[in-house]
Protein backbone atom coordinates (compact mmCIF):
# COMPACT_ATOMS: atom_id res chain seq x y z
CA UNK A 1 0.33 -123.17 195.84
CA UNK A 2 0.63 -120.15 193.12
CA UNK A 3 2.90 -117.72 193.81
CA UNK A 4 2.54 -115.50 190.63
CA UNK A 5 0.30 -114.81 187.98
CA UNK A 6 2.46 -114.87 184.19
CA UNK A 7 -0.40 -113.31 181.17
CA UNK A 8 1.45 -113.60 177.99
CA UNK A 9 -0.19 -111.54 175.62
CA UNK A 10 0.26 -111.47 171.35
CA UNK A 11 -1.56 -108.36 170.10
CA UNK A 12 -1.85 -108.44 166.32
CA UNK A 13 -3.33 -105.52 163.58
CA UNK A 14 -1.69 -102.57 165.75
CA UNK A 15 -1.17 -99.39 165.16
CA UNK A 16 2.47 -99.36 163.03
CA UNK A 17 2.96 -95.65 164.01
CA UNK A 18 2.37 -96.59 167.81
CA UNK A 19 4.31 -99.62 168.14
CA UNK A 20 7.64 -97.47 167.10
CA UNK A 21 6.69 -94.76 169.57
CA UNK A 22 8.65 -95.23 173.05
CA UNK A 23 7.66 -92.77 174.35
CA UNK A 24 3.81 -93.00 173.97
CA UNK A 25 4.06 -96.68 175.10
CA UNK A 26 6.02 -96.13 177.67
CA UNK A 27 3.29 -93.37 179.11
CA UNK A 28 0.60 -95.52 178.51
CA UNK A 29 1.79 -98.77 180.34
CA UNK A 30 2.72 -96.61 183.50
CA UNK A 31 -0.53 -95.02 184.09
CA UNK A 32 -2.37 -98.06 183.13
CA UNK A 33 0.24 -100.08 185.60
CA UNK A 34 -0.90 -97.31 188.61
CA UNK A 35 -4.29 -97.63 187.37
CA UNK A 36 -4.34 -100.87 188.29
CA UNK A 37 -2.17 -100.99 191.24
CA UNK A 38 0.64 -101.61 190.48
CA UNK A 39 4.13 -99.89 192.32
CA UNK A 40 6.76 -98.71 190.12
CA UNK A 41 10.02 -98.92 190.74
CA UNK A 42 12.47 -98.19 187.40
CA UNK A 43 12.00 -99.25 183.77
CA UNK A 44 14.37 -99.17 180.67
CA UNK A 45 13.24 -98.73 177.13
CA UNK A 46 15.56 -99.36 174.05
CA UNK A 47 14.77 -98.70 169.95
CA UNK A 48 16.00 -101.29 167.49
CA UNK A 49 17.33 -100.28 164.20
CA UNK A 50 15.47 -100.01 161.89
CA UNK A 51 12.90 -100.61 163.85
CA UNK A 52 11.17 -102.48 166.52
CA UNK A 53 12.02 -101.70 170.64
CA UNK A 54 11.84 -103.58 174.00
CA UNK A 55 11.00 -102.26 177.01
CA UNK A 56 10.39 -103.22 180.40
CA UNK A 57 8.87 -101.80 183.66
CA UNK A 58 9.91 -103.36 186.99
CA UNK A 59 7.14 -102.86 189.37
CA UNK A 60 7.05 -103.81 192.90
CA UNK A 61 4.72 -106.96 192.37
CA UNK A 62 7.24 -108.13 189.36
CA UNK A 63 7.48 -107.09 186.19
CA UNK A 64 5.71 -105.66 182.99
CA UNK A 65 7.69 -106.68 179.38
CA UNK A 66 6.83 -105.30 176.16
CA UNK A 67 8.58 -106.05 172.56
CA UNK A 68 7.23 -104.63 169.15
CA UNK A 69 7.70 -105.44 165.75
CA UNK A 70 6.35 -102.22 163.66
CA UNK A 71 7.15 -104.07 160.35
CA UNK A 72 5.02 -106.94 161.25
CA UNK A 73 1.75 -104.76 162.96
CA UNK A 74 2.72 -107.29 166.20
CA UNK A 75 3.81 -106.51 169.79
CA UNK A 76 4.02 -108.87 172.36
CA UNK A 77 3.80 -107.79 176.13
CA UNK A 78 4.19 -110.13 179.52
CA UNK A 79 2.32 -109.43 182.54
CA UNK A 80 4.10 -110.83 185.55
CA UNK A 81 2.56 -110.21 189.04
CA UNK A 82 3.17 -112.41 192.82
CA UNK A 83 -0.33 -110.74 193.52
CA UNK A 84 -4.43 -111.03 191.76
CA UNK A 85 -4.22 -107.26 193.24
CA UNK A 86 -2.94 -106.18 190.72
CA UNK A 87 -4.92 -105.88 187.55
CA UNK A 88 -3.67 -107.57 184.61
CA UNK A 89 -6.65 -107.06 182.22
CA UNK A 90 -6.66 -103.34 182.95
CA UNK A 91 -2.94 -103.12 181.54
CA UNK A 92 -4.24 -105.26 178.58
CA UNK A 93 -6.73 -103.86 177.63
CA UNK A 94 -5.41 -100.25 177.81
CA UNK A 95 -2.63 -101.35 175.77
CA UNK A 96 -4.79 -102.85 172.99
CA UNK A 97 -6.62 -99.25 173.38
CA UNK A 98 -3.24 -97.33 172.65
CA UNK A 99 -2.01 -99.53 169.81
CA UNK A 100 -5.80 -99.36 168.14
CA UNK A 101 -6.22 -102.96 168.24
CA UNK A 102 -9.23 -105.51 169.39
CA UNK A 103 -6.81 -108.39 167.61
CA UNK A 104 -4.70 -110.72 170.59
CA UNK A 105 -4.11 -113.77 172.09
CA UNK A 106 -4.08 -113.86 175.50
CA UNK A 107 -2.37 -117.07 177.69
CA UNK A 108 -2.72 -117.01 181.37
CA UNK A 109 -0.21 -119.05 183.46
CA UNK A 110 0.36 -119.52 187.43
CA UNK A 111 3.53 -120.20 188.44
CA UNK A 112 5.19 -121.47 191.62
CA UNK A 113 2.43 -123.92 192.35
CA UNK A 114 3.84 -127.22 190.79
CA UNK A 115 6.02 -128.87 193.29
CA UNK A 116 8.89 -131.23 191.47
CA UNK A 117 10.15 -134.52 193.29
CA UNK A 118 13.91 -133.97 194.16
CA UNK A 119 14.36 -136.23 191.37
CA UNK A 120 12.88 -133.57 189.03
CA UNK A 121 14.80 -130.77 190.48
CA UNK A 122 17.08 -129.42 187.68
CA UNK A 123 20.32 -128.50 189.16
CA UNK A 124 21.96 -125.16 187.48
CA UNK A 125 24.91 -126.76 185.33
């Protein structure tokens, strides 16, 4: 059984202007997060020196996790969700909108619904 939906997503060729700008990103992932049903709940944004940030939005369903490399044109964002409601490829593709980019690799994972023998359990050292 799948209990949550993980879309890890490389977007390459972006906007180096945009991927520096926390506080454009950070506007465009929560509207795009409501648009597609998601429920915030906090988030926390930090800006590397020189350059580069990480941010994250915790959302009711999970999580949303973004990291950028300016210097490199790259950003690389995680989609994390214990529901299909809410809309994954919205957030993507708004995002790729925002950073002016077409370029990414998208990898779609579900998670939960592999059940291990108790052999295969790993215990927490």
């Amino acid at each position: 059984m799948t209990l949550a939906w993980h879309t890890l997503i490389d977007f390459h060729d972006c906007d180096p202007e945009r991927l520096a700008d926390a506080t454009g990103l950070r506007s465009t992932l929560l509207t795009a997060i409501a648009d597609a049903g998601g429920t915030y709940v906090t988030d926390v944004f930090h800006e590397f020196s020189p350059h580069g940030l990480s941010g994250i939005i915790v959302i009711a369903e999970s999580h949303v996790a973004l990291h950028t490399w300016p210097e490199n044109d790259f950003a690389a964002l995680d989609v994390f969700s214990c529901t299909k409601a809410l809309d994954q490829n919205l957030i993507i593709a708004r995002l790729g909108e925002w950073l002016k980019t077409d370029a990414r690799h998208v990898q779609e994972h579900e998670r939960g619904g592999v059940q291990l023998l108790p052999a295969e359990r790993v215990s927490p050292a």
